[in-house]
Protein backbone atom coordinates (compact mmCIF):
# COMPACT_ATOMS: atom_id res chain seq x y z
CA UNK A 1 -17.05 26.13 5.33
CA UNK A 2 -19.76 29.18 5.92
CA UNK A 3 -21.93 28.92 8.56
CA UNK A 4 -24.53 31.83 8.44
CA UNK A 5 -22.00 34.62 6.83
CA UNK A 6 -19.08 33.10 9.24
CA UNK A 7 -16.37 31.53 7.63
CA UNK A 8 -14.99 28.29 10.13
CA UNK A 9 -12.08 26.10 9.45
CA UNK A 10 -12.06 22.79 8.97
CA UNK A 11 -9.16 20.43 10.95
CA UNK A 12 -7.65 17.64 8.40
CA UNK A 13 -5.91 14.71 9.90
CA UNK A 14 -4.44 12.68 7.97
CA UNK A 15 -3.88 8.93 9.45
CA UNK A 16 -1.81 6.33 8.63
CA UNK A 17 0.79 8.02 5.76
CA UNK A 18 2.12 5.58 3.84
CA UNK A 19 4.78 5.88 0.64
CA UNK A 20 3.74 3.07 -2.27
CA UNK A 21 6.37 1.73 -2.97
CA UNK A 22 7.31 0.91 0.63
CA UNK A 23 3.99 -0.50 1.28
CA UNK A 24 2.88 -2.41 -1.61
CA UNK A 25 4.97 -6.11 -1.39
CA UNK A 26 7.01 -6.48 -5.13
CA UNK A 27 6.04 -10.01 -4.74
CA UNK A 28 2.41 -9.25 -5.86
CA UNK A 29 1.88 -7.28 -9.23
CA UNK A 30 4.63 -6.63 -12.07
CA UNK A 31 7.44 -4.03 -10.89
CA UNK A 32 5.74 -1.15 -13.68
CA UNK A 33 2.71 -1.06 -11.09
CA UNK A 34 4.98 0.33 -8.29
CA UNK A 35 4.27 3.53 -9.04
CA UNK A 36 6.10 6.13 -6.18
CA UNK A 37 2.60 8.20 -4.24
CA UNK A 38 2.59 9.17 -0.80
CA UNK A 39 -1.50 8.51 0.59
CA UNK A 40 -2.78 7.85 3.93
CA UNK A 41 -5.39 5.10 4.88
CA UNK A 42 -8.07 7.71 6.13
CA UNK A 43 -8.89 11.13 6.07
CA UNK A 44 -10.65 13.08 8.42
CA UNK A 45 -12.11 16.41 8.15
CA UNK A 46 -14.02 17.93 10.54
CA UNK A 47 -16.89 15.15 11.18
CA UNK A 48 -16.57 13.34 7.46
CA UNK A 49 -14.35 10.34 7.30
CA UNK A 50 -12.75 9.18 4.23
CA UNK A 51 -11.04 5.54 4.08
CA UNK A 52 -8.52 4.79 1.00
CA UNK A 53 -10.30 1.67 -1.01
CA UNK A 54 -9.73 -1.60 1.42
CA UNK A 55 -8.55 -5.01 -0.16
CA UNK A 56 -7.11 -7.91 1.17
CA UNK A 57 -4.61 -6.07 2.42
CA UNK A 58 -3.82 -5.72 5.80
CA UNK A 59 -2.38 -2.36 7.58
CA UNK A 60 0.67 -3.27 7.91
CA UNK A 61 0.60 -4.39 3.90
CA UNK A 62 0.85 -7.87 3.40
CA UNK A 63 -2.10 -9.49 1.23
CA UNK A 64 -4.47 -12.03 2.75
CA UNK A 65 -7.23 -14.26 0.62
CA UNK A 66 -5.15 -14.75 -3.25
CA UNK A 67 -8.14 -16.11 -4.90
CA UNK A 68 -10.44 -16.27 -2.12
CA UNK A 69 -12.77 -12.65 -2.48
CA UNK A 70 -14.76 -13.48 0.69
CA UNK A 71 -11.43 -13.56 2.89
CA UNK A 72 -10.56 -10.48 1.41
CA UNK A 73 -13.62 -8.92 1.90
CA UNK A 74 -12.98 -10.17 5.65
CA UNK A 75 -9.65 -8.48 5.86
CA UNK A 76 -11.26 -4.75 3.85
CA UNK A 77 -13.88 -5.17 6.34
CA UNK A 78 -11.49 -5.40 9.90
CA UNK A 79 -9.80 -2.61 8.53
CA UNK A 80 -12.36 -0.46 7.49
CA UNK A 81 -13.63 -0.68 11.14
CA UNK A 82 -10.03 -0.13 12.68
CA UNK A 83 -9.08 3.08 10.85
CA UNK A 84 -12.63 4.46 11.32
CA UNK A 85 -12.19 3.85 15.52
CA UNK A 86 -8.54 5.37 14.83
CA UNK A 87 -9.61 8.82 13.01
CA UNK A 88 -12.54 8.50 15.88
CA UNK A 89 -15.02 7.02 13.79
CA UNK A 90 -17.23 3.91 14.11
CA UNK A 91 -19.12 1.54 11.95
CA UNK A 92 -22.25 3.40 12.91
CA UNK A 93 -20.88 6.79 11.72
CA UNK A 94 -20.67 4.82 7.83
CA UNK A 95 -23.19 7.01 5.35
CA UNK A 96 -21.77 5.46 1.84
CA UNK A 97 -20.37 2.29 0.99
CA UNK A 98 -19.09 1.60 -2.61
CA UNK A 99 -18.30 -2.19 -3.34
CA UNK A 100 -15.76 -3.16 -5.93
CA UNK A 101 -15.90 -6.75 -8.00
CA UNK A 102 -14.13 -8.21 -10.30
CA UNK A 103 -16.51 -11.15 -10.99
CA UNK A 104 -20.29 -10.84 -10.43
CA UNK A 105 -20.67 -14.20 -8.83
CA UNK A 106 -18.49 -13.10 -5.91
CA UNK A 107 -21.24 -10.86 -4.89
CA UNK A 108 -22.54 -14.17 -3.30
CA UNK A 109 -19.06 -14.42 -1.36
CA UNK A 110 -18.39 -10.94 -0.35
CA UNK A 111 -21.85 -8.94 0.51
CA UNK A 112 -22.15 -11.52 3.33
CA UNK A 113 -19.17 -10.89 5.02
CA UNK A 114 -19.87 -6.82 4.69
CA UNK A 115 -23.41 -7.82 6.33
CA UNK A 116 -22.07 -9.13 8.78
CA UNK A 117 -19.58 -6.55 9.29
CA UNK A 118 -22.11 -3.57 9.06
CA UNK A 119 -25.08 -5.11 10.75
CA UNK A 120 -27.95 -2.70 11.81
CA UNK A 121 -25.73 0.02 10.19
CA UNK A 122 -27.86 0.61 6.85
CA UNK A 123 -25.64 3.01 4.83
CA UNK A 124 -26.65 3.99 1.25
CA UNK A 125 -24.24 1.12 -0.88
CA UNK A 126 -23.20 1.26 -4.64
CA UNK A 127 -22.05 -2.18 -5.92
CA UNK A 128 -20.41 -2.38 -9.40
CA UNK A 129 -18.25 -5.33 -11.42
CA UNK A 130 -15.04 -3.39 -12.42
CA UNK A 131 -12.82 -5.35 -15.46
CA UNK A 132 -9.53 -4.65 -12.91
CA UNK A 133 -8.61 -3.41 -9.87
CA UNK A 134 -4.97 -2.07 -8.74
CA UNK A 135 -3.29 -5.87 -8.53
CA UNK A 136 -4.14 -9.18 -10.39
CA UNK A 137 -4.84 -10.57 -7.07
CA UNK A 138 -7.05 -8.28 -5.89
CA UNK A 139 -11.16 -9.65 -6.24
CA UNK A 140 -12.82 -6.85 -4.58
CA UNK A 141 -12.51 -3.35 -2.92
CA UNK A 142 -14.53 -1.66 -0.67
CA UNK A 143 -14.72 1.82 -0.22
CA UNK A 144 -16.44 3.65 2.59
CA UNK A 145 -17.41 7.57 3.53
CA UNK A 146 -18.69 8.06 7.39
CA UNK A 147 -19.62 11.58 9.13
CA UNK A 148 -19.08 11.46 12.61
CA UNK A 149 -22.65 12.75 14.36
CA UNK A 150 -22.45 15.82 16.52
């Protein structure tokens, strides 16, 4: 990054590394999606906060909500708010929210629970209906971008 002719670094942190094939359960999907990456939940450099998409998934990787896209809109939304407070974030630092649907009449189901979630936060929000996401079970995704104000 320059700031006026002076070149700064920027610190990455990288929180919550993960391998998939550790974290993903074999019980959900067909063994040919266990593909071997190594990510990390969230991503912070400098004052910009990056989360990984959230699904029903919990942190600790076990799936909550199989056919339900409100509950796991519930569970993307409690972690989206713990990783931001981890990588010293909060819901109030959220500029960009992109939503993730595999059925349009779910928007009915999930953009509630996000409201409630992100009340009085107003971030700029991109919704789209996707034909798949990562896993059969998986209804929606929500991915969020915060910068952390000075």
């Amino acid at each position: 990054m320059s700031i006026h002719g002076e070149t700064k670094k920027v610190e990455i942190q990288r929180f919550r590394k993960f391998k998939t094939e550790q974290f993903y359960p074999k019980h959900l999907g067909k063994p040919e999606h266990h593909i071997a990456n190594e990510f990390c939940m969230a991503v912070r450099a400098g004052n910009r906060v990056f989360l990984r998409g959230q699904t029903g998934f919990d942190l600790n990787g076990n799936f909550h909500g199989i056919g339900d896209a409100a509950a796991q809109a519930e569970v993307a939304c409690t972690c989206v708010k713990q990783l931001l407070e981890e990588a010293g974030a909060s819901v109030k630092d959220i500029c960009k929210i992109t939503v993730y649907l595999l059925h349009r009449e779910d928007r009915s189901k999930v953009y509630p629970v996000i409201a409630k979630h992100f009340k009085d936060v107003y971030p700029c929000s991109t919704g789209l209906i996707v034909n798949g996401l990562a896993m059969p079970e998986m209804l929606m995704e929500i991915d969020v971008e915060a910068v952390i104000s000075e």
